[in-house]
N, C-alpha and C. Protein backbone atom coordinates (compact mmCIF):
# COMPACT_ATOMS: atom_id res chain seq x y z
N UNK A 1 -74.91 -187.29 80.73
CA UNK A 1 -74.82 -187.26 79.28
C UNK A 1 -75.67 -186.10 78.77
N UNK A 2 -75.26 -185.04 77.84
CA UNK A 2 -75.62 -183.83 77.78
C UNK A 2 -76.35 -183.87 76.03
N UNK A 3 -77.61 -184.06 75.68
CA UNK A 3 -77.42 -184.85 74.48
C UNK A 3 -77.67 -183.17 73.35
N UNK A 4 -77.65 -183.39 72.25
CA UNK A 4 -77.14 -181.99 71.37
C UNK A 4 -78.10 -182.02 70.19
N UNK A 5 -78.56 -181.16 69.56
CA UNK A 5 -79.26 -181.15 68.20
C UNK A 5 -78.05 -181.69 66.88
N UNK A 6 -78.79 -182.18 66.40
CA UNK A 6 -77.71 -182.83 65.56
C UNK A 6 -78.67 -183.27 64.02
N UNK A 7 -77.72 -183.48 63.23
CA UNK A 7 -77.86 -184.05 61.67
C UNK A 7 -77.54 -185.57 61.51
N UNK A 8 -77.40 -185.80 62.42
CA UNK A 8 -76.36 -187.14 62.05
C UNK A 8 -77.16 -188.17 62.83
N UNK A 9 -76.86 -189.63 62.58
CA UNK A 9 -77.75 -190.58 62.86
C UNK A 9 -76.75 -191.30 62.79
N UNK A 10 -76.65 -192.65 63.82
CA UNK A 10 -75.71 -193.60 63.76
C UNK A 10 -76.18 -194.68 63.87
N UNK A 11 -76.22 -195.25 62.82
CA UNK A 11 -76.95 -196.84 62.34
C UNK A 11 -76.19 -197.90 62.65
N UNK A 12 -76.56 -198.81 63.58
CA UNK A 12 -76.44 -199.91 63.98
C UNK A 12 -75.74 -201.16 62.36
N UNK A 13 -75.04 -201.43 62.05
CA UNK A 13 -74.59 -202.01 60.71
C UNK A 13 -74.51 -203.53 60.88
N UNK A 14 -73.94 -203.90 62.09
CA UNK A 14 -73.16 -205.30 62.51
C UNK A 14 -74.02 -206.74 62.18
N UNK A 15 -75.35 -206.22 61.60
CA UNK A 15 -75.95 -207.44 61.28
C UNK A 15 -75.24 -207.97 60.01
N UNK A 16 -74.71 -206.73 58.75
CA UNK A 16 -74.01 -207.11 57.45
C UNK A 16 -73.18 -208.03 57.66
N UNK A 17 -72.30 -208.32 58.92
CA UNK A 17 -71.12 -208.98 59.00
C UNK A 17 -70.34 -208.22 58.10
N UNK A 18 -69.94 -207.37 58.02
CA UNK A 18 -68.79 -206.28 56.82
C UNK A 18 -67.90 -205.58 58.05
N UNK A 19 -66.93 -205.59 58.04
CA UNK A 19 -66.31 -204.65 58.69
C UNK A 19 -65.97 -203.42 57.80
N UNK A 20 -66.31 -202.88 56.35
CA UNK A 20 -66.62 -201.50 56.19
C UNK A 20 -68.14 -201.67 55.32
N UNK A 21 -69.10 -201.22 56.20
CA UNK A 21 -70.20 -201.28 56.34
C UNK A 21 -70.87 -200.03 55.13
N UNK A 22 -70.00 -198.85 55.18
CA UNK A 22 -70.38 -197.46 54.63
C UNK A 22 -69.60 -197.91 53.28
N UNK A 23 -68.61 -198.55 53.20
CA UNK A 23 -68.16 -198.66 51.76
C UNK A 23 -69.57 -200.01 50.82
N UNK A 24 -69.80 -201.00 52.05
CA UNK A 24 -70.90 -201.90 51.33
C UNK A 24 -72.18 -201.31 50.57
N UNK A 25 -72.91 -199.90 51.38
CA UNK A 25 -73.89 -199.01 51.27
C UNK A 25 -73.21 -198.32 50.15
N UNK A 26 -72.21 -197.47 49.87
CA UNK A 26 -71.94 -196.98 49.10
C UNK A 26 -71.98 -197.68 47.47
N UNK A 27 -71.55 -198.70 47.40
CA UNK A 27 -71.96 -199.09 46.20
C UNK A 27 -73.33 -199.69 45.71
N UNK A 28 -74.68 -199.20 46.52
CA UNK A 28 -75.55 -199.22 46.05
C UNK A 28 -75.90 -197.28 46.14
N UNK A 29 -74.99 -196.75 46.06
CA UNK A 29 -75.43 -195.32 45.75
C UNK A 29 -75.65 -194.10 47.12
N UNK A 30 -75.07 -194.87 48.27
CA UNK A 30 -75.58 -194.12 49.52
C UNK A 30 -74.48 -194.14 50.11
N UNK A 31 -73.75 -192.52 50.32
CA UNK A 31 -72.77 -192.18 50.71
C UNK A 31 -72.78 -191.91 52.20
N UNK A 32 -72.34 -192.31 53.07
CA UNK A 32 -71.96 -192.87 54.57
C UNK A 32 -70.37 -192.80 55.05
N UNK A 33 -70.75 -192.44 56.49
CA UNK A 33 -69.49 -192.25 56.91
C UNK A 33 -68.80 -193.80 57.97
N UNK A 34 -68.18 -194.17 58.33
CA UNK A 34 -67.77 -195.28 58.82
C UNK A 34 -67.53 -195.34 60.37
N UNK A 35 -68.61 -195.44 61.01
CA UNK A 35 -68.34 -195.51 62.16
C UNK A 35 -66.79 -195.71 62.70
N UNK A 36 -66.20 -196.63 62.34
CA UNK A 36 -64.70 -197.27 62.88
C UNK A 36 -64.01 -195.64 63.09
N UNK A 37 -64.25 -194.56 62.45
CA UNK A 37 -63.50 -193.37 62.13
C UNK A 37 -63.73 -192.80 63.67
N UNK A 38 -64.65 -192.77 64.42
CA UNK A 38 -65.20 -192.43 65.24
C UNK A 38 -65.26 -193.13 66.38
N UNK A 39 -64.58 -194.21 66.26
CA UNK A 39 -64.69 -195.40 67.19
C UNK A 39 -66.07 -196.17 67.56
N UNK A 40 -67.03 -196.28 66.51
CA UNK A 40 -67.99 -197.03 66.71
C UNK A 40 -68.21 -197.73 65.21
N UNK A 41 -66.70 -198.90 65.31
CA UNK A 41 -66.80 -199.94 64.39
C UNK A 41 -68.57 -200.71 64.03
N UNK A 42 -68.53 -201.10 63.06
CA UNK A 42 -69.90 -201.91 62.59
C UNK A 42 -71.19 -200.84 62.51
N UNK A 43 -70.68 -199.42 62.62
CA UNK A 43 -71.73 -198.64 62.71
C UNK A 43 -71.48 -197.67 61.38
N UNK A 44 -72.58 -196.84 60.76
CA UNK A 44 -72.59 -195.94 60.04
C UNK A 44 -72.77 -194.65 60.21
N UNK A 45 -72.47 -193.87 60.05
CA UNK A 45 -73.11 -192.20 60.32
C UNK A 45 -73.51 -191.69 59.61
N UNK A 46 -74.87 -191.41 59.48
CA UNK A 46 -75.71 -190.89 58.07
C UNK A 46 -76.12 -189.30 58.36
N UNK A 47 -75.53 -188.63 57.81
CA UNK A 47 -75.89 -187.18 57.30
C UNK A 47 -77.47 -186.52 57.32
N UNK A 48 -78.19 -186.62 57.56
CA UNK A 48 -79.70 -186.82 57.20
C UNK A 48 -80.54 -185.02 56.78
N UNK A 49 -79.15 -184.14 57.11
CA UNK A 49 -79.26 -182.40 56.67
C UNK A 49 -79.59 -182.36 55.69
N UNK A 50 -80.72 -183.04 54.89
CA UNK A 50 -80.62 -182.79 52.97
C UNK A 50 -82.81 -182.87 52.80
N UNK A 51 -82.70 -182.94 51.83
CA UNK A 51 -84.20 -182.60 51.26
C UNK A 51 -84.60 -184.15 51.74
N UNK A 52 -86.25 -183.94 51.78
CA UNK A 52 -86.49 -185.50 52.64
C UNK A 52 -86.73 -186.86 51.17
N UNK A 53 -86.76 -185.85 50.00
CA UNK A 53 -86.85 -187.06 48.68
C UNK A 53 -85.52 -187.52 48.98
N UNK A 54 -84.33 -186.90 49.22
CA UNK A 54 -82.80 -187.56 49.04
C UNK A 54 -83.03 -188.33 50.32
N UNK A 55 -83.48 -187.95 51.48
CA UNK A 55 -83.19 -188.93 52.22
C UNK A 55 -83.87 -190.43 51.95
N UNK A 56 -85.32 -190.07 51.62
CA UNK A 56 -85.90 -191.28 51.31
C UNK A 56 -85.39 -191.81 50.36
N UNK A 57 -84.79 -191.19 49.41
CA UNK A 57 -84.05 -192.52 48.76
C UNK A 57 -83.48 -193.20 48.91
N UNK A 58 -82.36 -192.65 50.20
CA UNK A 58 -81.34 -192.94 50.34
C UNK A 58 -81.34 -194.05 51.96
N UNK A 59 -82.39 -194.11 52.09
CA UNK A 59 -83.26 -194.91 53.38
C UNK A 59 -83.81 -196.03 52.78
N UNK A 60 -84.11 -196.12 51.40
CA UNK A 60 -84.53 -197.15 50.63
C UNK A 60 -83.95 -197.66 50.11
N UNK A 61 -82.63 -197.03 49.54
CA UNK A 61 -81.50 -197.98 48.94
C UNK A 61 -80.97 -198.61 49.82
N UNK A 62 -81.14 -198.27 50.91
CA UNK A 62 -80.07 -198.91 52.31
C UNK A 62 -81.08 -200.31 52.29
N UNK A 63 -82.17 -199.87 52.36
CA UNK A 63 -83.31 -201.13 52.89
C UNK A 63 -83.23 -202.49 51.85
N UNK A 64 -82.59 -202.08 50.43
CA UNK A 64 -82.81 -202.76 49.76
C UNK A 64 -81.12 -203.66 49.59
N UNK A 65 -80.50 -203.16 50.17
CA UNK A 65 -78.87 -203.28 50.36
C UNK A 65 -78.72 -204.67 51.24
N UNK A 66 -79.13 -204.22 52.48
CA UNK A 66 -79.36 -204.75 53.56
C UNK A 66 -79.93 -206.39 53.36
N UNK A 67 -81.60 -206.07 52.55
CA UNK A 67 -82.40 -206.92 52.49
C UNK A 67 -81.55 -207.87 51.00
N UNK A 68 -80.48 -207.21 50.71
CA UNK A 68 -79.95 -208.54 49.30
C UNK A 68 -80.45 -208.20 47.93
N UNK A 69 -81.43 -207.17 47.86
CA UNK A 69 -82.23 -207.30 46.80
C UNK A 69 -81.65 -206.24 45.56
């Protein structure tokens, strides 16, 4: 396995019970790609190439998604 520099991060989702996991995130404001596209259903692919305030926001809206709140 030859591993590569990369932007992208693939988040484990399957605790949501959602089978579209990136559309659930998305409507708290955090745009995600859908694992299933890629063949890794219940998973997300997060972009993370951006300024680190966008990411932290966007790491906190997830947290708060997740957590119900």
């Amino acid at each position: 396995h030859h591993v590569e520099a990369t932007y992208l991060a693939w988040i484990d989702a399957r605790r949501l019970d959602n089978i579209f996991p990136a559309r659930f995130f998305e409507a708290f404001g955090v745009g995600l790609s859908e694992g299933s596209d890629f063949g890794l259903p219940g998973y997300v692919r997060l972009n993370f190439g951006c300024r680190r305030l966008l990411l932290r926001q966007a790491l906190q809206r997830m947290k708060q998604a997740a957590e119900g709140k």
